[in-house]
PDB file of N, CA and C in Angstrom:
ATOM      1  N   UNK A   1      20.766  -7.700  -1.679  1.00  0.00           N
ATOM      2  CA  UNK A   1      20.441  -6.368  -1.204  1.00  0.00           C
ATOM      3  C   UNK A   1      19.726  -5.610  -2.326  1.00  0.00           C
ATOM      4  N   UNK A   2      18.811  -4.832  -1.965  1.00  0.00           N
ATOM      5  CA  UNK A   2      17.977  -4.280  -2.974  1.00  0.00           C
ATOM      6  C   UNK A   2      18.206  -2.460  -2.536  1.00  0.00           C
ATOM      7  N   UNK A   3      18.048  -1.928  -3.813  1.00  0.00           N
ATOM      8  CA  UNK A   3      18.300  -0.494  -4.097  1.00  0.00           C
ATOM      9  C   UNK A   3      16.923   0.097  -3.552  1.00  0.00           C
ATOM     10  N   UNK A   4      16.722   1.382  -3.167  1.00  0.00           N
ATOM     11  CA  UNK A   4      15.528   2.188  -2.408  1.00  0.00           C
ATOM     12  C   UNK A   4      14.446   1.631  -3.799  1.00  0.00           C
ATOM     13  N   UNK A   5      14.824   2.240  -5.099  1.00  0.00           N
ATOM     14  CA  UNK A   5      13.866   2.285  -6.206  1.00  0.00           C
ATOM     15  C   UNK A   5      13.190   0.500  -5.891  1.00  0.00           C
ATOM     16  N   UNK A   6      14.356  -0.379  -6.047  1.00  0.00           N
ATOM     17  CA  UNK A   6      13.650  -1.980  -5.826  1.00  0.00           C
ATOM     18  C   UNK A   6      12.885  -2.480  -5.018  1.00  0.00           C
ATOM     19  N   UNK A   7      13.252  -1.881  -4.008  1.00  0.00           N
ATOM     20  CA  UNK A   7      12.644  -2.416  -2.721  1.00  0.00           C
ATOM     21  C   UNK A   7      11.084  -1.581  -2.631  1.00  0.00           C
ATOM     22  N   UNK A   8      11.352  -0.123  -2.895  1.00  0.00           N
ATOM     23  CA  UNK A   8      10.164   0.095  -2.948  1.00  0.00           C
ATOM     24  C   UNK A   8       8.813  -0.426  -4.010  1.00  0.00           C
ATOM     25  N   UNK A   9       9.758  -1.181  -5.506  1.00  0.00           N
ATOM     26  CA  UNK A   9       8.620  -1.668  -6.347  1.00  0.00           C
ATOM     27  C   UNK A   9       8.367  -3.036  -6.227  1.00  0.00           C
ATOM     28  N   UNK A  10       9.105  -3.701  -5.299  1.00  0.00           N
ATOM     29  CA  UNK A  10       8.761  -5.089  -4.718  1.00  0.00           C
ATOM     30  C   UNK A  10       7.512  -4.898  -3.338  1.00  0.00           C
ATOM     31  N   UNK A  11       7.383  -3.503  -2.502  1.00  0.00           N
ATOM     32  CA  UNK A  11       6.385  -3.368  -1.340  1.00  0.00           C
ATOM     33  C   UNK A  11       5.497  -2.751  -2.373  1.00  0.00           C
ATOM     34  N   UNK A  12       5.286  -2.170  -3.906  1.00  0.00           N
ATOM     35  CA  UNK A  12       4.436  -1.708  -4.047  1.00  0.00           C
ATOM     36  C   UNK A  12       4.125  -0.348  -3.599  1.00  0.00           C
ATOM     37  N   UNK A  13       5.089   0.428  -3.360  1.00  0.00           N
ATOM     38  CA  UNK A  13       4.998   1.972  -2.725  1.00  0.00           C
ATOM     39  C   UNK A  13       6.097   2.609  -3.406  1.00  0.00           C
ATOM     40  N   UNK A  14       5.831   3.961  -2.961  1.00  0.00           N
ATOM     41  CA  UNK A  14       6.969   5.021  -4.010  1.00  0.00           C
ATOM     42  C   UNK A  14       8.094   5.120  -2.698  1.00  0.00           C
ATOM     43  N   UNK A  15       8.970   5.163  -3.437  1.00  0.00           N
ATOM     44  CA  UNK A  15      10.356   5.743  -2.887  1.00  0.00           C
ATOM     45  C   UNK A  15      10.431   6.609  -1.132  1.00  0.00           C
ATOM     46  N   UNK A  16       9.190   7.544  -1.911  1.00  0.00           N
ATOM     47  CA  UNK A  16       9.448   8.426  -0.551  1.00  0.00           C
ATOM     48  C   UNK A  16       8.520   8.046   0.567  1.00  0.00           C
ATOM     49  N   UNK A  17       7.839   6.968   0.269  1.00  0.00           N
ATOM     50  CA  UNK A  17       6.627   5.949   1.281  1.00  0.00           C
ATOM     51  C   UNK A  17       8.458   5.400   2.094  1.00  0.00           C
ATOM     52  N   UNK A  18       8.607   4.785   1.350  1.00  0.00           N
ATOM     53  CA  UNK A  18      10.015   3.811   2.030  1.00  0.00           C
ATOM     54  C   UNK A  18      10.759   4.806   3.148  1.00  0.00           C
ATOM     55  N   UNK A  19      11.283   5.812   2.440  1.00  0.00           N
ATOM     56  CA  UNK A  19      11.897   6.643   3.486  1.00  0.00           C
ATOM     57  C   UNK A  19      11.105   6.929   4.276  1.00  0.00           C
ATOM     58  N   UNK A  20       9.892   7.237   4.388  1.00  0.00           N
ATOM     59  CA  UNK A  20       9.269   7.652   5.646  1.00  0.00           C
ATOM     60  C   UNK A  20       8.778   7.125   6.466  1.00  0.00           C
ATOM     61  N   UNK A  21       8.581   5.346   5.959  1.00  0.00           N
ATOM     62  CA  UNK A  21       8.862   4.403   6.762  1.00  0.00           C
ATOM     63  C   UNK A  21       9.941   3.844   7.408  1.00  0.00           C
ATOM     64  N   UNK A  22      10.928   4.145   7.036  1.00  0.00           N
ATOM     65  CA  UNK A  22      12.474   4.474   7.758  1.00  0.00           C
ATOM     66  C   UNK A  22      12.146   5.257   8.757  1.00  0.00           C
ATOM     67  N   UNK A  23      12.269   6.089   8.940  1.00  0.00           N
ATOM     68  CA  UNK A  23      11.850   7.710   9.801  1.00  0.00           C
ATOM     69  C   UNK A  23      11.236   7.065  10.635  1.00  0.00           C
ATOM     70  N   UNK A  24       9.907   6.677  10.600  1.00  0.00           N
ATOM     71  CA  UNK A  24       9.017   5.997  11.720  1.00  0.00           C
ATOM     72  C   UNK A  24       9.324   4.938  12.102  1.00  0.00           C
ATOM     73  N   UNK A  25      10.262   3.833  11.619  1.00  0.00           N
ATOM     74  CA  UNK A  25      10.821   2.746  12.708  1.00  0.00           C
ATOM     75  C   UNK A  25      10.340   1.426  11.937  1.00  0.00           C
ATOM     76  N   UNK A  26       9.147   1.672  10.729  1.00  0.00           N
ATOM     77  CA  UNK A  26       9.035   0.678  10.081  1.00  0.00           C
ATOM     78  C   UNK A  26       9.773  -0.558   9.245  1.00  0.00           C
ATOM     79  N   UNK A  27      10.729   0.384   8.488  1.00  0.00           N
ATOM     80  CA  UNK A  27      11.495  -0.414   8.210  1.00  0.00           C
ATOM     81  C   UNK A  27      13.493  -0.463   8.672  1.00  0.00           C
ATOM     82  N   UNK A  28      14.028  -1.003   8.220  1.00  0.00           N
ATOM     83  CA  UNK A  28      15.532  -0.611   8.606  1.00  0.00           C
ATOM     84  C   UNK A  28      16.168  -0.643   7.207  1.00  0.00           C
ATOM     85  N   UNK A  29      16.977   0.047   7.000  1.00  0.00           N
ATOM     86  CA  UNK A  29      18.439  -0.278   6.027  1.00  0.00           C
ATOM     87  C   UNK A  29      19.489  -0.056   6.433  1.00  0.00           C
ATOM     88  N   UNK A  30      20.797  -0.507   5.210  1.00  0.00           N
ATOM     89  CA  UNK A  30      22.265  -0.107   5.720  1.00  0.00           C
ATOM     90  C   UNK A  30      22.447   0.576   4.725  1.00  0.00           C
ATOM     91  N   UNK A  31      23.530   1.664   5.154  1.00  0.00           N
ATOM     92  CA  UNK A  31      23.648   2.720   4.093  1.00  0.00           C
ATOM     93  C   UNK A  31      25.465   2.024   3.610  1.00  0.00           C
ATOM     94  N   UNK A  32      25.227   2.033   2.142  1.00  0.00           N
ATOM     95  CA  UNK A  32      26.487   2.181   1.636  1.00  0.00           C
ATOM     96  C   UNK A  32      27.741   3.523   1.809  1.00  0.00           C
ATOM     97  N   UNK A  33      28.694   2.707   1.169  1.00  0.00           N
ATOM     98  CA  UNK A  33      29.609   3.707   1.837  1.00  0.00           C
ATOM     99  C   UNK A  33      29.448   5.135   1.309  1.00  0.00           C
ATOM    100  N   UNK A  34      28.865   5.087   0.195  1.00  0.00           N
ATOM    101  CA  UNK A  34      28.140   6.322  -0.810  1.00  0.00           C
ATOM    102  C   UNK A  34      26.687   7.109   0.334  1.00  0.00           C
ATOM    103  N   UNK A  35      26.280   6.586   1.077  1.00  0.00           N
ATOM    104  CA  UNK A  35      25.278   6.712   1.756  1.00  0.00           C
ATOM    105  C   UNK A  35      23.706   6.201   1.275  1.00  0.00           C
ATOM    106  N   UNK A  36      23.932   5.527   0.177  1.00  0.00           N
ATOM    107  CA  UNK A  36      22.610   5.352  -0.296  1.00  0.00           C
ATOM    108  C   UNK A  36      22.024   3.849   0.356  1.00  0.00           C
ATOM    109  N   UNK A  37      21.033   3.669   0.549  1.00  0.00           N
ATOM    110  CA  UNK A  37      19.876   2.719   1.434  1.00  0.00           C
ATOM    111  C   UNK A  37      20.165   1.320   0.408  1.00  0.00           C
ATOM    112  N   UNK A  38      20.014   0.057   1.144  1.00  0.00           N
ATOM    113  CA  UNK A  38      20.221  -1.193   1.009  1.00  0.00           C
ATOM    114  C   UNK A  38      19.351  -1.944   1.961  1.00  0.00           C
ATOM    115  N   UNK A  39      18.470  -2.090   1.021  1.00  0.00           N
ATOM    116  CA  UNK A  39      17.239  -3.381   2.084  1.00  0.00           C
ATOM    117  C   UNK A  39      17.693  -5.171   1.935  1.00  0.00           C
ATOM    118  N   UNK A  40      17.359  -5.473   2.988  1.00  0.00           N
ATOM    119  CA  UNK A  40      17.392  -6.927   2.876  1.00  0.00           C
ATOM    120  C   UNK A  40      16.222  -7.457   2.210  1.00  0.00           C
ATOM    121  N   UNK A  41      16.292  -8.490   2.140  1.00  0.00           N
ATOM    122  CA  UNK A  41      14.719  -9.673   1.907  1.00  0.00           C
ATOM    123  C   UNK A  41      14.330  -9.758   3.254  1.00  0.00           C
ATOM    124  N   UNK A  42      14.870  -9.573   4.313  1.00  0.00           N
ATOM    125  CA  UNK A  42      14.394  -9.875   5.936  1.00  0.00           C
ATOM    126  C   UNK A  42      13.662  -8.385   5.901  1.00  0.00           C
ATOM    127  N   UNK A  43      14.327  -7.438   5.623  1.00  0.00           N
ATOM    128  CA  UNK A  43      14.116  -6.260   5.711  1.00  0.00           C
ATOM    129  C   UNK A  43      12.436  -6.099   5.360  1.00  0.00           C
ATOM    130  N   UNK A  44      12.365  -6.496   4.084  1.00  0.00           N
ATOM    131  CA  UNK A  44      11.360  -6.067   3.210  1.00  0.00           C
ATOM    132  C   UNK A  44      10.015  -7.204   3.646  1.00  0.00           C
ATOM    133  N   UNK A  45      10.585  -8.289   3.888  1.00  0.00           N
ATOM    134  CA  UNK A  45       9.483  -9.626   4.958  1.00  0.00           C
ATOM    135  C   UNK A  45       9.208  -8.930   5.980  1.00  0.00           C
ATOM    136  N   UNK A  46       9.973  -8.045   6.979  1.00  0.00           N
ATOM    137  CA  UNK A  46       9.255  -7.822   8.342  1.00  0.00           C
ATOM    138  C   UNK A  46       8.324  -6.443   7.907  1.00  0.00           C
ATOM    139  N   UNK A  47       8.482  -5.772   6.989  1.00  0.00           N
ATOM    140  CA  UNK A  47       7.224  -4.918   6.719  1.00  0.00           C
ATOM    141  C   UNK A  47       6.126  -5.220   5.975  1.00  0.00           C
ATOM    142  N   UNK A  48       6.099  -6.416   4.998  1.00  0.00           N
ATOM    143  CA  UNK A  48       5.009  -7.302   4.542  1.00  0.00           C
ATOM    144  C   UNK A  48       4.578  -7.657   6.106  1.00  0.00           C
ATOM    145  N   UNK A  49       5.126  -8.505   6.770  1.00  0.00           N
ATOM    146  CA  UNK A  49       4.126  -8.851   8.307  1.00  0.00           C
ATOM    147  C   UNK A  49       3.776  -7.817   8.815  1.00  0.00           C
ATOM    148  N   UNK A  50       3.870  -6.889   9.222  1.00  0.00           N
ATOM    149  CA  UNK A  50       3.184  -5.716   9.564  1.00  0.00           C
ATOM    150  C   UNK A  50       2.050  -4.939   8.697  1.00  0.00           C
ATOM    151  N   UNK A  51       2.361  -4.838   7.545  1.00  0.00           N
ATOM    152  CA  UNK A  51       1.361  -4.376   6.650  1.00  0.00           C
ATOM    153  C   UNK A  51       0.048  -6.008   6.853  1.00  0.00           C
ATOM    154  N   UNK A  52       0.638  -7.114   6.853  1.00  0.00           N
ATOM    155  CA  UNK A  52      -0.612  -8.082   7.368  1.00  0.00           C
ATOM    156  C   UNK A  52      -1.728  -8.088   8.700  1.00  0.00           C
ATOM    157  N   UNK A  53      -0.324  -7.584   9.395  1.00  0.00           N
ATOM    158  CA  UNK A  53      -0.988  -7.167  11.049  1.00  0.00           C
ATOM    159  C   UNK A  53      -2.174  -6.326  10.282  1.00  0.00           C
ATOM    160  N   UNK A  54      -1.316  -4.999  10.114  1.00  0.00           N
ATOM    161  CA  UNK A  54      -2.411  -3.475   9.874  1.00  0.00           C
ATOM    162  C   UNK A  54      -3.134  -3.106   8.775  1.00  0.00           C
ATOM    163  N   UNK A  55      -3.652  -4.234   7.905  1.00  0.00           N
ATOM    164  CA  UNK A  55      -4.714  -4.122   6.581  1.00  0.00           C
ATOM    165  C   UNK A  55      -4.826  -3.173   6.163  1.00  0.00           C
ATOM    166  N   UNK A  56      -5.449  -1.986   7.325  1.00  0.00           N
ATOM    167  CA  UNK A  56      -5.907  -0.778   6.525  1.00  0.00           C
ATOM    168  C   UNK A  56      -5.261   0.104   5.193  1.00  0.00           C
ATOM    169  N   UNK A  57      -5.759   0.209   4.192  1.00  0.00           N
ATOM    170  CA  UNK A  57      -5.682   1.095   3.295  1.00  0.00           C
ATOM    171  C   UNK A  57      -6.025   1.321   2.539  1.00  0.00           C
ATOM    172  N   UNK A  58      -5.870   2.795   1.803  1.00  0.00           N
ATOM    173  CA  UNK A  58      -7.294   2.871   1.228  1.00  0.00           C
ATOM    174  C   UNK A  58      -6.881   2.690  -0.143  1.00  0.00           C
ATOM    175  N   UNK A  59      -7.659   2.102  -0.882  1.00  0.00           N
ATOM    176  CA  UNK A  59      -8.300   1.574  -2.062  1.00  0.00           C
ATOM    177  C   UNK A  59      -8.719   2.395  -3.019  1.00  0.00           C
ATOM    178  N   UNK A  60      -9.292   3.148  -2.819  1.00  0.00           N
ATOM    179  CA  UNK A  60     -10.449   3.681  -3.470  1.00  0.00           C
ATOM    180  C   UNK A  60     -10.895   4.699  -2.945  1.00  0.00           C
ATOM    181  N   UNK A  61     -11.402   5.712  -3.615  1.00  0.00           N
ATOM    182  CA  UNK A  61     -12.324   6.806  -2.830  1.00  0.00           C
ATOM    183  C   UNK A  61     -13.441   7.366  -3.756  1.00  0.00           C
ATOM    184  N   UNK A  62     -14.684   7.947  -3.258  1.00  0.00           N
ATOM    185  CA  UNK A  62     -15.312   8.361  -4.245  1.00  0.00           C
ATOM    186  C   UNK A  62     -15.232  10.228  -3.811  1.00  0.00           C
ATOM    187  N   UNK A  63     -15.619  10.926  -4.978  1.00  0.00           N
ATOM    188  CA  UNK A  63     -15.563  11.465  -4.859  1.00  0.00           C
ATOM    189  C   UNK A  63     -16.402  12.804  -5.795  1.00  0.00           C
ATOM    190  N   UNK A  64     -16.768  14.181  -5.678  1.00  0.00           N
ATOM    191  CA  UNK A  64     -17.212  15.134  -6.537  1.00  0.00           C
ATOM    192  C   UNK A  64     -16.805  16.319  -6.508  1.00  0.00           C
ATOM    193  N   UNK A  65     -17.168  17.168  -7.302  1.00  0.00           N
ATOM    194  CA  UNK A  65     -16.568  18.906  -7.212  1.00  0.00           C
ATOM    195  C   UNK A  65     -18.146  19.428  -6.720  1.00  0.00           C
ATOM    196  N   UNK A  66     -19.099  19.262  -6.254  1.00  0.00           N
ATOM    197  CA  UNK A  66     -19.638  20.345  -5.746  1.00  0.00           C
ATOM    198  C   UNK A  66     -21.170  19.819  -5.182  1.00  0.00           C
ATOM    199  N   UNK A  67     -21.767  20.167  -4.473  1.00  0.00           N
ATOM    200  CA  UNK A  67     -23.039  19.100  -3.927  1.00  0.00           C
ATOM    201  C   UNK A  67     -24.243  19.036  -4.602  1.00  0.00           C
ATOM    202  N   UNK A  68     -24.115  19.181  -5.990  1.00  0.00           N
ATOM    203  CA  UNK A  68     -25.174  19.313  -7.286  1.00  0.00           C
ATOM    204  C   UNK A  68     -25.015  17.727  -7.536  1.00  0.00           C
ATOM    205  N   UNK A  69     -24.010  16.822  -7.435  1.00  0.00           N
ATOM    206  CA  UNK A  69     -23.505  15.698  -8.018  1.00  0.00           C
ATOM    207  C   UNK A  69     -23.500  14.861  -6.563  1.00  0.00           C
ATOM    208  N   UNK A  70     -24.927  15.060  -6.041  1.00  0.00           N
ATOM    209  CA  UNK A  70     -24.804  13.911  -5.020  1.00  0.00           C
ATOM    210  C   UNK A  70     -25.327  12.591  -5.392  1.00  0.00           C
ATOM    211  N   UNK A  71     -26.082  12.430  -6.919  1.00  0.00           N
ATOM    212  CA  UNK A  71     -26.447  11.182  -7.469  1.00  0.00           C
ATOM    213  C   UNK A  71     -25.310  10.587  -8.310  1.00  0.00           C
ATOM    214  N   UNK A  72     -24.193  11.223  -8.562  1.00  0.00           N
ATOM    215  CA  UNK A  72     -22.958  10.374  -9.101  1.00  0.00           C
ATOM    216  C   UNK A  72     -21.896  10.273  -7.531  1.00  0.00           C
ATOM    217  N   UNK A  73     -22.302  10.565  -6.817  1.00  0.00           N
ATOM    218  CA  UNK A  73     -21.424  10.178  -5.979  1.00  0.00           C
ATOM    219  C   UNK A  73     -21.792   8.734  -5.310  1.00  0.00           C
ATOM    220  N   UNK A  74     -22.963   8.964  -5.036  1.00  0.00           N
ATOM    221  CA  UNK A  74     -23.995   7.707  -4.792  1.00  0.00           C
ATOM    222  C   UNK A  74     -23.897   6.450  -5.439  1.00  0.00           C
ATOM    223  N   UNK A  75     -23.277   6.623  -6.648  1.00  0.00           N
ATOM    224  CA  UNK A  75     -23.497   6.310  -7.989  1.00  0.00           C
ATOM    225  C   UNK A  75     -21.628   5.284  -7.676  1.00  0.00           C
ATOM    226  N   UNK A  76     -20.873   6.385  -6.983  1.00  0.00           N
ATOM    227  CA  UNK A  76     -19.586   5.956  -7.179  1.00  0.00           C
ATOM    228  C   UNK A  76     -19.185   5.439  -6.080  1.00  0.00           C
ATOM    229  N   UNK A  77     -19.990   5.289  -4.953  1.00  0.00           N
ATOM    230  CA  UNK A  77     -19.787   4.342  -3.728  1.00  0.00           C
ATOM    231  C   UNK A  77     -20.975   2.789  -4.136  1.00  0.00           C
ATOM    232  N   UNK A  78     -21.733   2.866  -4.284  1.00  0.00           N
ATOM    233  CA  UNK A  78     -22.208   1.600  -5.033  1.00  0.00           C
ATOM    234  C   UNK A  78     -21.641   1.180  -5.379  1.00  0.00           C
ATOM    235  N   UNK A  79     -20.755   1.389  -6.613  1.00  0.00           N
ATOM    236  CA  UNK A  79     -19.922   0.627  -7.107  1.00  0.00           C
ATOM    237  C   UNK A  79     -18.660   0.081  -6.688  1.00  0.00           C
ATOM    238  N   UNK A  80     -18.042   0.887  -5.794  1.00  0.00           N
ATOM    239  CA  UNK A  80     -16.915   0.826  -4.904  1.00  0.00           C
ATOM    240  C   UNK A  80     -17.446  -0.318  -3.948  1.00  0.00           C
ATOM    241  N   UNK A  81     -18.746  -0.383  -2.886  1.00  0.00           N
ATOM    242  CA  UNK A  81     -19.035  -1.363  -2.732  1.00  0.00           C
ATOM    243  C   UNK A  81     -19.242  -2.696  -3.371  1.00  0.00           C
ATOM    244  N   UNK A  82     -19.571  -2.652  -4.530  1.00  0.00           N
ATOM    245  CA  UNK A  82     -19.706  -3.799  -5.442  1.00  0.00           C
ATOM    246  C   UNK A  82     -18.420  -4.602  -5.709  1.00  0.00           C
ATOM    247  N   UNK A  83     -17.137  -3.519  -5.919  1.00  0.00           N
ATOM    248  CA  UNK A  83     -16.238  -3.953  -6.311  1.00  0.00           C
ATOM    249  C   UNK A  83     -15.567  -4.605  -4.854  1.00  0.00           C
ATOM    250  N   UNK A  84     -15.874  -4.103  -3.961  1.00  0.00           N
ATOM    251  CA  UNK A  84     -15.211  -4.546  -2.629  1.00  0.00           C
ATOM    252  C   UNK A  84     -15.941  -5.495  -2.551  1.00  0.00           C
ATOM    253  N   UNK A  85     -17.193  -6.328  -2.282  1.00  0.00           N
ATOM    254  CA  UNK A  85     -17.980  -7.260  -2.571  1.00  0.00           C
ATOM    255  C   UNK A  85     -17.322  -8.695  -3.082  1.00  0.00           C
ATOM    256  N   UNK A  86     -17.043  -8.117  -4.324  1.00  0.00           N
ATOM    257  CA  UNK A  86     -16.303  -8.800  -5.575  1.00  0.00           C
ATOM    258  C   UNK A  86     -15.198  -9.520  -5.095  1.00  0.00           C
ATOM    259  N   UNK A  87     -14.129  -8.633  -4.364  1.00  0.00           N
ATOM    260  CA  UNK A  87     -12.634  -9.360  -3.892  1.00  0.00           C
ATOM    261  C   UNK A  87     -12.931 -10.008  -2.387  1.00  0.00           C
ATOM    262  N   UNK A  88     -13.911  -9.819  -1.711  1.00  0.00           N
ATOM    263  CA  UNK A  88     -14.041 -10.340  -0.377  1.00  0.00           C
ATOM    264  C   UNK A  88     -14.650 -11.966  -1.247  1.00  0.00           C
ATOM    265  N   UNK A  89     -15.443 -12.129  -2.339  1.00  0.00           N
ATOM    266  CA  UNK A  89     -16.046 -13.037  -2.865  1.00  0.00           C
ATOM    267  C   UNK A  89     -14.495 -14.379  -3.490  1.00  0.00           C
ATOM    268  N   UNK A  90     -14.336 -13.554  -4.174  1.00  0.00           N
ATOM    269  CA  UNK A  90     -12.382 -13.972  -4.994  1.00  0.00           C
ATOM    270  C   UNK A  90     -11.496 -14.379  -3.822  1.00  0.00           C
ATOM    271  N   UNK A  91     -11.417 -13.280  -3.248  1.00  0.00           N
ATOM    272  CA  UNK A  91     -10.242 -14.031  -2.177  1.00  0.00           C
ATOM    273  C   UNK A  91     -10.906 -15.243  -1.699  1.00  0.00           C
ATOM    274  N   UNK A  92     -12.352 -15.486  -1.101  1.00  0.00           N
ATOM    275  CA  UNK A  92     -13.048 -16.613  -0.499  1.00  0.00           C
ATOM    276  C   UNK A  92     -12.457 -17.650  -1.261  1.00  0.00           C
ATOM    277  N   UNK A  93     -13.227 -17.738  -2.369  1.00  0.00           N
ATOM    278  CA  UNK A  93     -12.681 -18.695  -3.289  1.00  0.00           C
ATOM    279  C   UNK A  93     -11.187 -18.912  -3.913  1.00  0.00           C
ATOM    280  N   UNK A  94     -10.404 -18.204  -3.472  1.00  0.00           N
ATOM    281  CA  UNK A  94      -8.785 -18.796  -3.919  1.00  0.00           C
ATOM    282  C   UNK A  94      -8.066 -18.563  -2.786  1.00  0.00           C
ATOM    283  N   UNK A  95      -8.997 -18.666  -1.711  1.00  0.00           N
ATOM    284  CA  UNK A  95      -8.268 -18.430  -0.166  1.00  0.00           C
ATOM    285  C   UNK A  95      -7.004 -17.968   0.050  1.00  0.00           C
ATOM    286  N   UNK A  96      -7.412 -16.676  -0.185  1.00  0.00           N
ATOM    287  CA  UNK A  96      -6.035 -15.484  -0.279  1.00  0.00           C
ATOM    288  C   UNK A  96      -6.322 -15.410   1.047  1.00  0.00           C
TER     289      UNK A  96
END
């Protein structure tokens, strides 16, 4: 059984991602007799398969403070493409 803090640094999300995936039905726990959350390994597997189902998320964003800087923004989706490029290329080759 894994503690909220564990479970959430084994999915890679903060604490309060976990609980609010509780809330919405995503994940389940059992509460100790203290009341505090206890995930399984089943627990934490059936929201890895779902996060496989639903890919989306975001990565990356570009971004600026004001529309004077529309050639570094330009500047910062290029590269964001490049880098997305890059892992669609990597995963190919180590067939992630």
């Amino acid at each position: 059984m894994y503690t909220l803090k564990e479970a959430a640094n084994i999915l890679g999300v903060s604490s309060s991602t976990l609980r609010r995936w509780e809330k919405e039905g995503k994940i389940t726990s059992t509460r100790t007799s203290g009341g505090h959350r206890r995930y399984t390994t089943e627990d934490l597997s059936n929201v890895n398969k779902n996060k496989v189902k639903n890919p989306k998320m975001t990565i990356g964003y570009c971004r600026v403070s004001s529309s004077d800087q529309k050639d570094d923004l330009k500047r910062q989706v290029k590269m964001l493409v490049n880098i997305a490029l890059l892992m669609v290329t990597l995963s190919k080759l180590l067939k992630i």
